[in-house]
C-alpha atoms as a PDB file:
ATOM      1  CA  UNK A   1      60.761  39.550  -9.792  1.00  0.00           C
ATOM      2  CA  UNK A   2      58.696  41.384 -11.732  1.00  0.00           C
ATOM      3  CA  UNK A   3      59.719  44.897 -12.800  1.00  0.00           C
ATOM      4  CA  UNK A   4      57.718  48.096 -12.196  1.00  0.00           C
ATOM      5  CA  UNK A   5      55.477  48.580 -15.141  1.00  0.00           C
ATOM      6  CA  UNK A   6      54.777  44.058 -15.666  1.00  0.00           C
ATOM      7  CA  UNK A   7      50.835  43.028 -15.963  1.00  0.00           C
ATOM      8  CA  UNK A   8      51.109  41.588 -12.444  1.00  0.00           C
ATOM      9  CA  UNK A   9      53.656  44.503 -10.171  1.00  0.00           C
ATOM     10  CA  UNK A  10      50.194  46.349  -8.718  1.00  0.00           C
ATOM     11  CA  UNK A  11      49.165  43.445  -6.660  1.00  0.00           C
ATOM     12  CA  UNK A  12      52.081  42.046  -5.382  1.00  0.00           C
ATOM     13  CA  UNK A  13      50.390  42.826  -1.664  1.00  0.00           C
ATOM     14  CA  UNK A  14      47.974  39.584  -2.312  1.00  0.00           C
ATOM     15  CA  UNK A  15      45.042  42.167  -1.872  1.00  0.00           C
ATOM     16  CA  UNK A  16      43.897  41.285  -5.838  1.00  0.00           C
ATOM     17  CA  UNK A  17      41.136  38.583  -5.378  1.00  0.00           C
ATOM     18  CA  UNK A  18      39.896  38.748  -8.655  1.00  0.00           C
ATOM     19  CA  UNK A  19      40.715  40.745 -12.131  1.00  0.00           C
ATOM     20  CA  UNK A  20      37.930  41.952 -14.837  1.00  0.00           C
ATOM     21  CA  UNK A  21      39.532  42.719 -17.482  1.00  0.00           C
ATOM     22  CA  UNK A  22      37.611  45.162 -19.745  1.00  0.00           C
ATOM     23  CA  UNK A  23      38.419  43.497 -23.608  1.00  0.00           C
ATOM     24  CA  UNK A  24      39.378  40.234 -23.691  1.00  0.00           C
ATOM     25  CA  UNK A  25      42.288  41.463 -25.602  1.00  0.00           C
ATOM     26  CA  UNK A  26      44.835  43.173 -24.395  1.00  0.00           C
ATOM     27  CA  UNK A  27      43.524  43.705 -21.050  1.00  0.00           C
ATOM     28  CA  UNK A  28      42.488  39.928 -20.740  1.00  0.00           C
ATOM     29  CA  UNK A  29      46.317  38.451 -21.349  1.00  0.00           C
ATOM     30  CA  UNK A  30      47.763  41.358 -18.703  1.00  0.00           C
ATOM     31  CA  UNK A  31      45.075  39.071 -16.308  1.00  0.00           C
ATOM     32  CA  UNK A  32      46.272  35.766 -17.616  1.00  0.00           C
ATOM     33  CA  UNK A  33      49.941  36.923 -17.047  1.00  0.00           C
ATOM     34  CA  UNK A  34      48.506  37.953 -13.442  1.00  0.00           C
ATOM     35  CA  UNK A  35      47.158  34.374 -12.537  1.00  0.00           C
ATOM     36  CA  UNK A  36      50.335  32.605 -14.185  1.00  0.00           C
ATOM     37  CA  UNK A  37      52.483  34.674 -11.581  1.00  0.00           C
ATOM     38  CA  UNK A  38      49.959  34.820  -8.361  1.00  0.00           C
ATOM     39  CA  UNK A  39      47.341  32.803  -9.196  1.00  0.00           C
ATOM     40  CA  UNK A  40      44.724  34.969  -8.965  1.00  0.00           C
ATOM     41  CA  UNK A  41      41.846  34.189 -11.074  1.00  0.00           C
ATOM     42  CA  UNK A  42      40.287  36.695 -13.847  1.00  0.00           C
ATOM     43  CA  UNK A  43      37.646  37.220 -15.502  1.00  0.00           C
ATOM     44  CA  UNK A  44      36.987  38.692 -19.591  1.00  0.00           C
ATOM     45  CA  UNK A  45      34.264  41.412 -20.559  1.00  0.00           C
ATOM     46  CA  UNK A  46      33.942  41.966 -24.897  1.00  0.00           C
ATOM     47  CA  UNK A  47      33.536  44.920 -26.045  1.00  0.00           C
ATOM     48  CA  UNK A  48      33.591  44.084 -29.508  1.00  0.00           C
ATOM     49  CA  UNK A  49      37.098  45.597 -30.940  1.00  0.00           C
ATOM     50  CA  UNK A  50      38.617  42.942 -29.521  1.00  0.00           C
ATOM     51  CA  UNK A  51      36.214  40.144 -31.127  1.00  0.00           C
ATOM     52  CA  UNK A  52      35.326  41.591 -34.094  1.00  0.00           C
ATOM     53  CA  UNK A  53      38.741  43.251 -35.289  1.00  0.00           C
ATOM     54  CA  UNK A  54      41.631  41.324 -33.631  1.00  0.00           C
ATOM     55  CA  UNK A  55      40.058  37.976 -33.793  1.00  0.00           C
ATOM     56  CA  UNK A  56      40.170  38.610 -37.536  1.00  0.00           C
ATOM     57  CA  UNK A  57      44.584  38.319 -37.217  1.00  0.00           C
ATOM     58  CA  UNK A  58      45.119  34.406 -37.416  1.00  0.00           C
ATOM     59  CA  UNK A  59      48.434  35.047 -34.541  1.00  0.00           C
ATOM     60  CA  UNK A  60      46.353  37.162 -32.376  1.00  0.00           C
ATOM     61  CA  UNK A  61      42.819  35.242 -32.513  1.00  0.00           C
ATOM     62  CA  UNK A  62      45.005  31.601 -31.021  1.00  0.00           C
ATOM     63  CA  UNK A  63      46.173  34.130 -27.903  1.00  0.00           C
ATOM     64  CA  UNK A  64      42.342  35.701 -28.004  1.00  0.00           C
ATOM     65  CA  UNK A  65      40.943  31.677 -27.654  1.00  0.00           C
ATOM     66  CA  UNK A  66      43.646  30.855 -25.080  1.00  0.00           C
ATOM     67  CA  UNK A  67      42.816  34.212 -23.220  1.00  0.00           C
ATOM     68  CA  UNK A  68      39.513  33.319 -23.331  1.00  0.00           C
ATOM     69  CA  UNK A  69      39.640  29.923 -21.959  1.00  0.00           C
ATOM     70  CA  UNK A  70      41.524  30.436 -18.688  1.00  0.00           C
ATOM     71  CA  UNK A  71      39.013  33.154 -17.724  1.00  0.00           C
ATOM     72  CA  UNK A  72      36.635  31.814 -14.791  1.00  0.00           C
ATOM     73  CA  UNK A  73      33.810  34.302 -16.341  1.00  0.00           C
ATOM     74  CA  UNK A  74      33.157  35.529 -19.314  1.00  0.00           C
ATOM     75  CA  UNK A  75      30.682  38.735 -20.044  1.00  0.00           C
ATOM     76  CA  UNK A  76      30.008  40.393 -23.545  1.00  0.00           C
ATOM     77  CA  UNK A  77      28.700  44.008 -23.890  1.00  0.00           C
ATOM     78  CA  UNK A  78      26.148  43.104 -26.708  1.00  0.00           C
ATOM     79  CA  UNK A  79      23.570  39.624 -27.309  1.00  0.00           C
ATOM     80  CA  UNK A  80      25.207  38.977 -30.714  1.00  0.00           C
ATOM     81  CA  UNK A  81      29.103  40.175 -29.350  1.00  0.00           C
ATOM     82  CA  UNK A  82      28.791  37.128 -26.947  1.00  0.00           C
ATOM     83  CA  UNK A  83      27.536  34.512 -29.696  1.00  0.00           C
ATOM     84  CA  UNK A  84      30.525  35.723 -32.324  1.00  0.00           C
ATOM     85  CA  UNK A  85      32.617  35.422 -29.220  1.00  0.00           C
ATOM     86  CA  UNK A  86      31.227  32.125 -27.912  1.00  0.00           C
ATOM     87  CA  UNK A  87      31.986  31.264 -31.916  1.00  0.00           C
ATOM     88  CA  UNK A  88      35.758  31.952 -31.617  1.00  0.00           C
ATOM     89  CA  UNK A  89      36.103  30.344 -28.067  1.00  0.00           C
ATOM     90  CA  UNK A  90      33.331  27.295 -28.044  1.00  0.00           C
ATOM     91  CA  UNK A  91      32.608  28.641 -24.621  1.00  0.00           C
ATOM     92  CA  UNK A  92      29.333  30.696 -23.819  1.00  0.00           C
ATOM     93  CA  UNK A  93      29.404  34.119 -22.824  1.00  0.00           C
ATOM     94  CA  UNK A  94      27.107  36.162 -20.497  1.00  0.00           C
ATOM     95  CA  UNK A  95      25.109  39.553 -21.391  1.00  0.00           C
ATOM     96  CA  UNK A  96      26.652  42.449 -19.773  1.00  0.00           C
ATOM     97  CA  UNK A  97      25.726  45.724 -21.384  1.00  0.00           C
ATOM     98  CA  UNK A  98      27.714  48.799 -20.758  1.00  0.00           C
ATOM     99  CA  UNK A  99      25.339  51.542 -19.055  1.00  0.00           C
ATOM    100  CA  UNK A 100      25.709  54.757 -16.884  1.00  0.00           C
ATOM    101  CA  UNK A 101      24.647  56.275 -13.682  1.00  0.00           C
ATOM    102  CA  UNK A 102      22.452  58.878 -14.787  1.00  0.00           C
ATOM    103  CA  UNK A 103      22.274  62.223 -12.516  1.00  0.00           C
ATOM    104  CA  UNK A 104      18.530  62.260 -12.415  1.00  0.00           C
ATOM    105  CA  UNK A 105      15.119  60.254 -11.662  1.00  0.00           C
ATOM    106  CA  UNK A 106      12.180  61.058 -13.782  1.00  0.00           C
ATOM    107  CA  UNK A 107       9.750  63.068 -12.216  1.00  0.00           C
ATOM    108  CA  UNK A 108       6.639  63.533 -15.160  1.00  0.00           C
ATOM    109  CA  UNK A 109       5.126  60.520 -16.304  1.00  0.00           C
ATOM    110  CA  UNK A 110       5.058  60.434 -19.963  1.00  0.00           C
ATOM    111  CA  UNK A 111       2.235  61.289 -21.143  1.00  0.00           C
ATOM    112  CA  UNK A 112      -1.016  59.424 -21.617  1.00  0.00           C
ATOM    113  CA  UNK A 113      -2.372  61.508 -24.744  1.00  0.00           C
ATOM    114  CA  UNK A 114      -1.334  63.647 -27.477  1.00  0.00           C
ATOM    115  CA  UNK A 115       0.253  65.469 -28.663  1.00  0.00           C
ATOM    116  CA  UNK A 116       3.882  63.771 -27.856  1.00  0.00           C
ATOM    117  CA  UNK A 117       7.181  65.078 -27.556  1.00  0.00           C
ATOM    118  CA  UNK A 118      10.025  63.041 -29.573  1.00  0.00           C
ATOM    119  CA  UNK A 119      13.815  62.842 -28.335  1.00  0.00           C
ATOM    120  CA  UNK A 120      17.022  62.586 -30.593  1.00  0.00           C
ATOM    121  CA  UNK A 121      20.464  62.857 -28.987  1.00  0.00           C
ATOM    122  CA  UNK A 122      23.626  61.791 -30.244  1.00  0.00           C
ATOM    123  CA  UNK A 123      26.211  62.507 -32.651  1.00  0.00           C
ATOM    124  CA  UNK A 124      24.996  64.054 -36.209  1.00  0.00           C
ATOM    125  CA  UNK A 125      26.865  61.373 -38.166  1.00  0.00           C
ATOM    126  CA  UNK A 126      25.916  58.671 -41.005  1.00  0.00           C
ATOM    127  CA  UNK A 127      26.171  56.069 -38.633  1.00  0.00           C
ATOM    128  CA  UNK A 128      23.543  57.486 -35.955  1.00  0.00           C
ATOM    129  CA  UNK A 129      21.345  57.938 -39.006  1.00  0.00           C
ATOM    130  CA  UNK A 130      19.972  61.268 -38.495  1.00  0.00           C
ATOM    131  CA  UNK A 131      19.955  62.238 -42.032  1.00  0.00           C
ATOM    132  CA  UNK A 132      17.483  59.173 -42.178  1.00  0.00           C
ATOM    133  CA  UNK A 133      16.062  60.769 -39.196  1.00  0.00           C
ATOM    134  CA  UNK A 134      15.053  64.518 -40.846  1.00  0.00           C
ATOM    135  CA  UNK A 135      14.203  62.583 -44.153  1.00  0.00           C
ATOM    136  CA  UNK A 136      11.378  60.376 -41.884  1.00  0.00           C
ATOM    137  CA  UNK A 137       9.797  63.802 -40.799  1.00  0.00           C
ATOM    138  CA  UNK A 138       9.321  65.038 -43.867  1.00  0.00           C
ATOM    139  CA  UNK A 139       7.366  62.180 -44.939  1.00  0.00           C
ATOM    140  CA  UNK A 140       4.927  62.461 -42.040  1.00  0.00           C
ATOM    141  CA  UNK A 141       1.626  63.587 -43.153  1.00  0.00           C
ATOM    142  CA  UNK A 142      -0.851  65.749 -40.921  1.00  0.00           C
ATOM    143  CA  UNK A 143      -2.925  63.623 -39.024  1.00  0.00           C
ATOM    144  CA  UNK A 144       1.312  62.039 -37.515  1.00  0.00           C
ATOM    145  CA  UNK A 145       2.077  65.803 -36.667  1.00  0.00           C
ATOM    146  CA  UNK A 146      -1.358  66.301 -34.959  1.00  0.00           C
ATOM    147  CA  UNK A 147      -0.172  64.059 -32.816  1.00  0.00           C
ATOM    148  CA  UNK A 148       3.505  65.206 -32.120  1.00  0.00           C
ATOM    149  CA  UNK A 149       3.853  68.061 -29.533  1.00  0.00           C
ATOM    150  CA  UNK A 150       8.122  68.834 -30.394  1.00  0.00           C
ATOM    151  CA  UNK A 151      10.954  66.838 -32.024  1.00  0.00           C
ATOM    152  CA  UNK A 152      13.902  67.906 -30.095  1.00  0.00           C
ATOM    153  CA  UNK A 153      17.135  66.895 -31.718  1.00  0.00           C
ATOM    154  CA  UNK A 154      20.127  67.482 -29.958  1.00  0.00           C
ATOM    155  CA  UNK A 155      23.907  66.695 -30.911  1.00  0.00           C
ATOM    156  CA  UNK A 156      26.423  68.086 -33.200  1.00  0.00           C
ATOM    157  CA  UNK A 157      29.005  66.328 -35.764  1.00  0.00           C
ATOM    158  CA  UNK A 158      30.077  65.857 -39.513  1.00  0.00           C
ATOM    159  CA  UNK A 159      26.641  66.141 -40.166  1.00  0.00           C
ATOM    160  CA  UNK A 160      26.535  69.851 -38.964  1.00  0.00           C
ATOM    161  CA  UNK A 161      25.353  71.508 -42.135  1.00  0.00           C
ATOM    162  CA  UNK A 162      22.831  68.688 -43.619  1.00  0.00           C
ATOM    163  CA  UNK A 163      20.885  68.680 -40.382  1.00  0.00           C
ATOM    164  CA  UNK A 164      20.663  72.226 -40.240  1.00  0.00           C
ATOM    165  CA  UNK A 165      19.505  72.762 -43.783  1.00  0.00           C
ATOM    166  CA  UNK A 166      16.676  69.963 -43.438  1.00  0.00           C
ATOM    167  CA  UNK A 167      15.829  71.208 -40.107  1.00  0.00           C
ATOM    168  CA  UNK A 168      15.034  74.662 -41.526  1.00  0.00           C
ATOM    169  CA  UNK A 169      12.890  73.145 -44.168  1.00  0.00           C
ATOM    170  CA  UNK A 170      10.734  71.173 -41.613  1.00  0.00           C
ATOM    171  CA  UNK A 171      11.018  74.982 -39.549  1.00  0.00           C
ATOM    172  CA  UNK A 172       9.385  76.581 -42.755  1.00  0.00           C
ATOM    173  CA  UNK A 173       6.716  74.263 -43.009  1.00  0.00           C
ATOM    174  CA  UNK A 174       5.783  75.095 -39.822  1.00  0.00           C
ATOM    175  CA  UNK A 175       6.235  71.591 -38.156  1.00  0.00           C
ATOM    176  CA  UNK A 176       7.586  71.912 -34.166  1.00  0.00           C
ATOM    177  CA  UNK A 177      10.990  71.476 -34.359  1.00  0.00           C
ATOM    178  CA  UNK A 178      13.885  71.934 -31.860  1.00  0.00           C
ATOM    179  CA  UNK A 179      17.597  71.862 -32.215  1.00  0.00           C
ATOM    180  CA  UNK A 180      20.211  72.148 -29.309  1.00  0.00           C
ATOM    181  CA  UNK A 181      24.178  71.394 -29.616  1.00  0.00           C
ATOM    182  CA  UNK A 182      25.660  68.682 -27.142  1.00  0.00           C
ATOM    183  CA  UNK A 183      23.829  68.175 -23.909  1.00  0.00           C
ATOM    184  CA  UNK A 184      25.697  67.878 -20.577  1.00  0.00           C
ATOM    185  CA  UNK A 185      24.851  65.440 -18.346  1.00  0.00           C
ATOM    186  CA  UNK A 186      21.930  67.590 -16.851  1.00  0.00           C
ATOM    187  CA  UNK A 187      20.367  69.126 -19.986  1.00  0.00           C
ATOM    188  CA  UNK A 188      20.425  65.812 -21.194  1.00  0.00           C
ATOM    189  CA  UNK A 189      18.542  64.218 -18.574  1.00  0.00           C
ATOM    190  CA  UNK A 190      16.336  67.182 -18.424  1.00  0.00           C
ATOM    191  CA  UNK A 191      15.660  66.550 -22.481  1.00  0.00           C
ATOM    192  CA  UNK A 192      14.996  62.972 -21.917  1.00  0.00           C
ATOM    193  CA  UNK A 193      12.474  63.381 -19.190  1.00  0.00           C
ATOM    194  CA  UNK A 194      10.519  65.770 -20.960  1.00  0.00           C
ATOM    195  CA  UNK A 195      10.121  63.531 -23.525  1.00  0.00           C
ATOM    196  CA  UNK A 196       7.501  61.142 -24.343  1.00  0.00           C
ATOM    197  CA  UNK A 197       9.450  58.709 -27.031  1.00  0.00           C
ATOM    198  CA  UNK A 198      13.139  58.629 -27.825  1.00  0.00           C
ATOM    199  CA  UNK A 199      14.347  58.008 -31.501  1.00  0.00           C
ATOM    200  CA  UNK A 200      17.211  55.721 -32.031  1.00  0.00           C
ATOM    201  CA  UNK A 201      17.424  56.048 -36.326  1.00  0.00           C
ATOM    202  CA  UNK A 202      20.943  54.061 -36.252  1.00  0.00           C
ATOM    203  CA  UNK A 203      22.144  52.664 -39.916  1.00  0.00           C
ATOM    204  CA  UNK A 204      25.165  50.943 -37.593  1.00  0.00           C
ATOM    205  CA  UNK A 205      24.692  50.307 -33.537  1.00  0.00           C
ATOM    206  CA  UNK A 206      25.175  47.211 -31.317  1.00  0.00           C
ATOM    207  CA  UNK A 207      23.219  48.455 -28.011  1.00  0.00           C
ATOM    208  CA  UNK A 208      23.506  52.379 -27.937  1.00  0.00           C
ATOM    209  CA  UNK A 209      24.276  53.795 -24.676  1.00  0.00           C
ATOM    210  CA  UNK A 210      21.371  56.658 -24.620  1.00  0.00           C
ATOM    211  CA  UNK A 211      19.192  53.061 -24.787  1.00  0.00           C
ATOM    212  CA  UNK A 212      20.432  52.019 -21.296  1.00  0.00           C
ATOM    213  CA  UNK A 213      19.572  56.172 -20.594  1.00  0.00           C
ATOM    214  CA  UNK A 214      16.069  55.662 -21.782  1.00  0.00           C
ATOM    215  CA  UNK A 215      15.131  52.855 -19.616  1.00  0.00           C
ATOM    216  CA  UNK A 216      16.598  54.282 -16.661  1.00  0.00           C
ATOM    217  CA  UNK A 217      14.355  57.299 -17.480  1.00  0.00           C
ATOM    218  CA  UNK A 218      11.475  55.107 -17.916  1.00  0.00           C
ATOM    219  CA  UNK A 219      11.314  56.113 -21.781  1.00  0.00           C
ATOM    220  CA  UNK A 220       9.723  54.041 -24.423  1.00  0.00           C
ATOM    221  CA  UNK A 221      12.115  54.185 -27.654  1.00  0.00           C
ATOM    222  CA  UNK A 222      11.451  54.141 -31.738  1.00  0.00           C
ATOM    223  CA  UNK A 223      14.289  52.409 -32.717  1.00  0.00           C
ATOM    224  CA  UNK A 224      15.864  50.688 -36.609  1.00  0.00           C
ATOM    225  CA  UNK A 225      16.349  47.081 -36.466  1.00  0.00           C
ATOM    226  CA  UNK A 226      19.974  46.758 -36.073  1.00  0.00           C
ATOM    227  CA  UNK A 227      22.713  45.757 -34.054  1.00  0.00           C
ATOM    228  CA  UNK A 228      20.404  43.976 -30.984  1.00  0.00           C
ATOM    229  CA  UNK A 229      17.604  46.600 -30.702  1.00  0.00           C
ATOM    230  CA  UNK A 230      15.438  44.236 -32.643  1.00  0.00           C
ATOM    231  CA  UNK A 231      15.566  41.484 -29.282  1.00  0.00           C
ATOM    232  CA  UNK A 232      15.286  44.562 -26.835  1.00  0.00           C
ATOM    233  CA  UNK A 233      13.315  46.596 -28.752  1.00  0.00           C
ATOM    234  CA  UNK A 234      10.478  44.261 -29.468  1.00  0.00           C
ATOM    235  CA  UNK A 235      10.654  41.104 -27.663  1.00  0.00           C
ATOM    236  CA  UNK A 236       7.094  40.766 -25.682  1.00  0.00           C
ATOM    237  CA  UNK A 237       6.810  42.557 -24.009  1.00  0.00           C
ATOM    238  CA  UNK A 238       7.884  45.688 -26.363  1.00  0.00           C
ATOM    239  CA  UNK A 239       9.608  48.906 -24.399  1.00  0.00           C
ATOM    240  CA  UNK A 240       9.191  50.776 -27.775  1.00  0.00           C
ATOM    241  CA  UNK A 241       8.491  50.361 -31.938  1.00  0.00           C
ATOM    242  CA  UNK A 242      10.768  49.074 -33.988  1.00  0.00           C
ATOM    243  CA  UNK A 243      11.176  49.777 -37.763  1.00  0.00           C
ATOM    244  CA  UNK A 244      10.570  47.076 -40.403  1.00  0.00           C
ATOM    245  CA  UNK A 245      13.877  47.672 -42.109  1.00  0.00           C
ATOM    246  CA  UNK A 246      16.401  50.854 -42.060  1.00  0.00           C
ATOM    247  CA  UNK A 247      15.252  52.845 -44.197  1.00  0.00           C
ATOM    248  CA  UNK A 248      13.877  56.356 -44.073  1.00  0.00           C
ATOM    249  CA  UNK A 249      10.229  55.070 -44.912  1.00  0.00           C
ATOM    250  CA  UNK A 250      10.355  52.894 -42.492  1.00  0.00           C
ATOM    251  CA  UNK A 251      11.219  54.955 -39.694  1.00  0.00           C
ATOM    252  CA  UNK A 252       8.412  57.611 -41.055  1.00  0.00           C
ATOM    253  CA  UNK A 253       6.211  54.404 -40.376  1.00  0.00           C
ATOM    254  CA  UNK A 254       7.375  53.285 -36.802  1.00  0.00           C
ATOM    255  CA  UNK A 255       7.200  56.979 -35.866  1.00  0.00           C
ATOM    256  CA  UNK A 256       3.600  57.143 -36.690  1.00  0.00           C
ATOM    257  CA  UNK A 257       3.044  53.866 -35.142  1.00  0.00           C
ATOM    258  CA  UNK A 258       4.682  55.340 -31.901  1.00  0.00           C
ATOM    259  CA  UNK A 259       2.623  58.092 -31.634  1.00  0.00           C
ATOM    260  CA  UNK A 260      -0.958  56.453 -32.395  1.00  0.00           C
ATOM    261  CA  UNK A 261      -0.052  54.360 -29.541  1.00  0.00           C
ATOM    262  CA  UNK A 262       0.428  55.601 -26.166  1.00  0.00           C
ATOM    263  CA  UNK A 263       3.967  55.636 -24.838  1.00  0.00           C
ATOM    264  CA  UNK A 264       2.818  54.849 -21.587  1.00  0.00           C
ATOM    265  CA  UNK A 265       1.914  51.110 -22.974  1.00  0.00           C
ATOM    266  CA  UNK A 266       5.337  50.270 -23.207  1.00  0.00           C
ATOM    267  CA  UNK A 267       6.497  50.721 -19.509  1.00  0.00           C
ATOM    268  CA  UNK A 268       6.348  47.346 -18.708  1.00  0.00           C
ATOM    269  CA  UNK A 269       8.582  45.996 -21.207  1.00  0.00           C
ATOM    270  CA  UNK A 270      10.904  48.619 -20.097  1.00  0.00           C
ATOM    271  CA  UNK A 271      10.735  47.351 -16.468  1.00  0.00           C
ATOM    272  CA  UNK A 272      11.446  43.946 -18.242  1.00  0.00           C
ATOM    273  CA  UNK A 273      14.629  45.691 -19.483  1.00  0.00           C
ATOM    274  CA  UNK A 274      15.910  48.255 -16.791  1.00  0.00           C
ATOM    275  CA  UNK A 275      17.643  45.214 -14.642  1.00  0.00           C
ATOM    276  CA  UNK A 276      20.337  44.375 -17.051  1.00  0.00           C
ATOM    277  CA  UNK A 277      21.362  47.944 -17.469  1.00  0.00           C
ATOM    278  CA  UNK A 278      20.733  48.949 -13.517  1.00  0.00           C
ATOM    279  CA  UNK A 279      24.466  49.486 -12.349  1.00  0.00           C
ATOM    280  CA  UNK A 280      23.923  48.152  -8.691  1.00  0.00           C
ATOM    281  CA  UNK A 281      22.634  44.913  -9.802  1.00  0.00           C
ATOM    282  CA  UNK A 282      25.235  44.669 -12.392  1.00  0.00           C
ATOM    283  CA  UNK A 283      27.759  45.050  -9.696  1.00  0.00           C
ATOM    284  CA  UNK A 284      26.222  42.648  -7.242  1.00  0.00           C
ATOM    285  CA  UNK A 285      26.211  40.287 -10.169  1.00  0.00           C
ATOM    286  CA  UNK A 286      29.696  40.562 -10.976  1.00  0.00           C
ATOM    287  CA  UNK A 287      30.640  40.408  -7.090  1.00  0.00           C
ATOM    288  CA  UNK A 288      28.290  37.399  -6.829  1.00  0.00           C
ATOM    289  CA  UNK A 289      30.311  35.621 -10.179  1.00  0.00           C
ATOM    290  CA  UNK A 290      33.741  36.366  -8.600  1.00  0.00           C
ATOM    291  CA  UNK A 291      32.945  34.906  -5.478  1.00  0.00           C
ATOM    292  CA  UNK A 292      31.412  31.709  -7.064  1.00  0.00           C
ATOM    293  CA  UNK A 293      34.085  31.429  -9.388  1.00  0.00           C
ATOM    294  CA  UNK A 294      37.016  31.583  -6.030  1.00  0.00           C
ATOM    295  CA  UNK A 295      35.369  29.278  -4.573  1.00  0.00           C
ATOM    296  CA  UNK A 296      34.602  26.599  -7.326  1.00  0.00           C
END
């Protein structure tokens, strides 16, 4: 039999109905090995290292299709993850975006007028663009900053120094600035509800997690075109603006945008979104794909 530390010896008791493994690589060929030895059918959810990087290793990418192809469903974490991955595997893939439970409802609306309060939070790194970020507000002109209340942006990172010294600069000019280290789970949900927009300035992103945040805290986003923000971002109808390339400039421009507009305009495209991120109906919608799948 199987020894102690096998794919399959933790549900030798028959008590596994179903396995989801989280990558389809490795976790995905622990499942297969599961459903070789007990029968017990699994399902695959991408999460992009496993698509992107080891489907890239000729060996590796024949035992990702195989893995792949016994699943009975198959989930990616991002809208272009599951076409690359429907690309390696000729079989389609569903949208399943990773989210978290949040430890607080919002309370105040956002507001209806000016002047707005803008929300960064995330790692001060190249990738989360918040260089790009500071240069944006320093091309604002007056009548933008009339309209902006605060810019809180919160984080920490490699990035440490730059942010600090451009932050200072947009202190000295007197614009209404705020800068906090890393938020706990709390302060951050504090900071996002007392927000009015939420800046997403990514140069690299698939779907960010503090997206999934925003909609659960009914928060309109500005947001550069990458990864898959441009389908959530601005398919009709819009939960926030998106910027016409990634660029500085061009996040100076869908900031402005944001703010002539009134966040408020955007909540129904993020009650359009909030379903695919809400955990509960992501679990009764896995629950609901097992069952379908044991008993086709």
């Amino acid at each position: 039999g199987p020894g102690p530390h096998t794919p399959h010896s933790g549900a030798q008791d028959g008590k596994v109905k179903h396995t989801l493994a989280l990558w389809a690589l490795p976790s995905g060929w622990a499942a297969r090995e599961l459903q070789r030895a007990s029968g017990t059918p699994y399902s695959v959810w991408a999460l992009g290292s496993d698509i992107w990087a080891l489907a890239k290793v000729p060996g590796v990418r024949t035992v990702l299709e195989g893995v792949i192809r016994g699943a009975a469903c198959r989930f990616a974490d991002g809208l272009q993850l599951g076409q690359d991955a429907e690309v390696i595997s000729g079989l389609p893939f569903d949208f399943l975006p990773s989210s978290r439970r949040l430890g607080a409802v919002r309370v105040r609306p956002v507001a209806t007028a000016p002047p707005y309060r803008l929300l960064f939070l995330g790692r001060w790194h190249a990738n989360k663009g918040v260089d790009l970020l500071l240069e944006a507000l320093a091309m604002l002109d007056e009548a933008t900053w009339a309209r902006i209340g605060l810019v809180h942006i919160a984080g920490g990172g490699p990035m440490d120094g730059l942010v600090r010294e451009r932050a200072a600069a947009l202190l000295s000019a007197g614009r209404p600035l705020k800068l906090d280290g890393f938020l706990d789970n709390l302060a951050a949900c504090c900071a996002l509800e007392a927000a009015d927009y939420l800046l997403i300035p990514s140069r690299v992103e698939s779907i960010p997690v503090v997206f999934s945040d925003a909609l659960k805290m009914k928060l309109p986003v500005v947001s550069m075109p990458v990864g898959d923000m441009p389908a959530l971002v601005s398919n009709a109808p819009a939960c926030g603006v998106l910027a016409g390339s990634v660029s500085a400039l061009a996040f100076a421009q869908a900031v402005s945008s944001a703010v002539m507009a009134q966040p408020a305009s955007f909540q129904q495209g993020i009650v359009d979104r909030q379903a695919a991120f809400n955990l509960d109906q992501v679990a009764l919608r896995l629950v609901a794909s097992f069952q379908a799948a044991s008993n086709a």
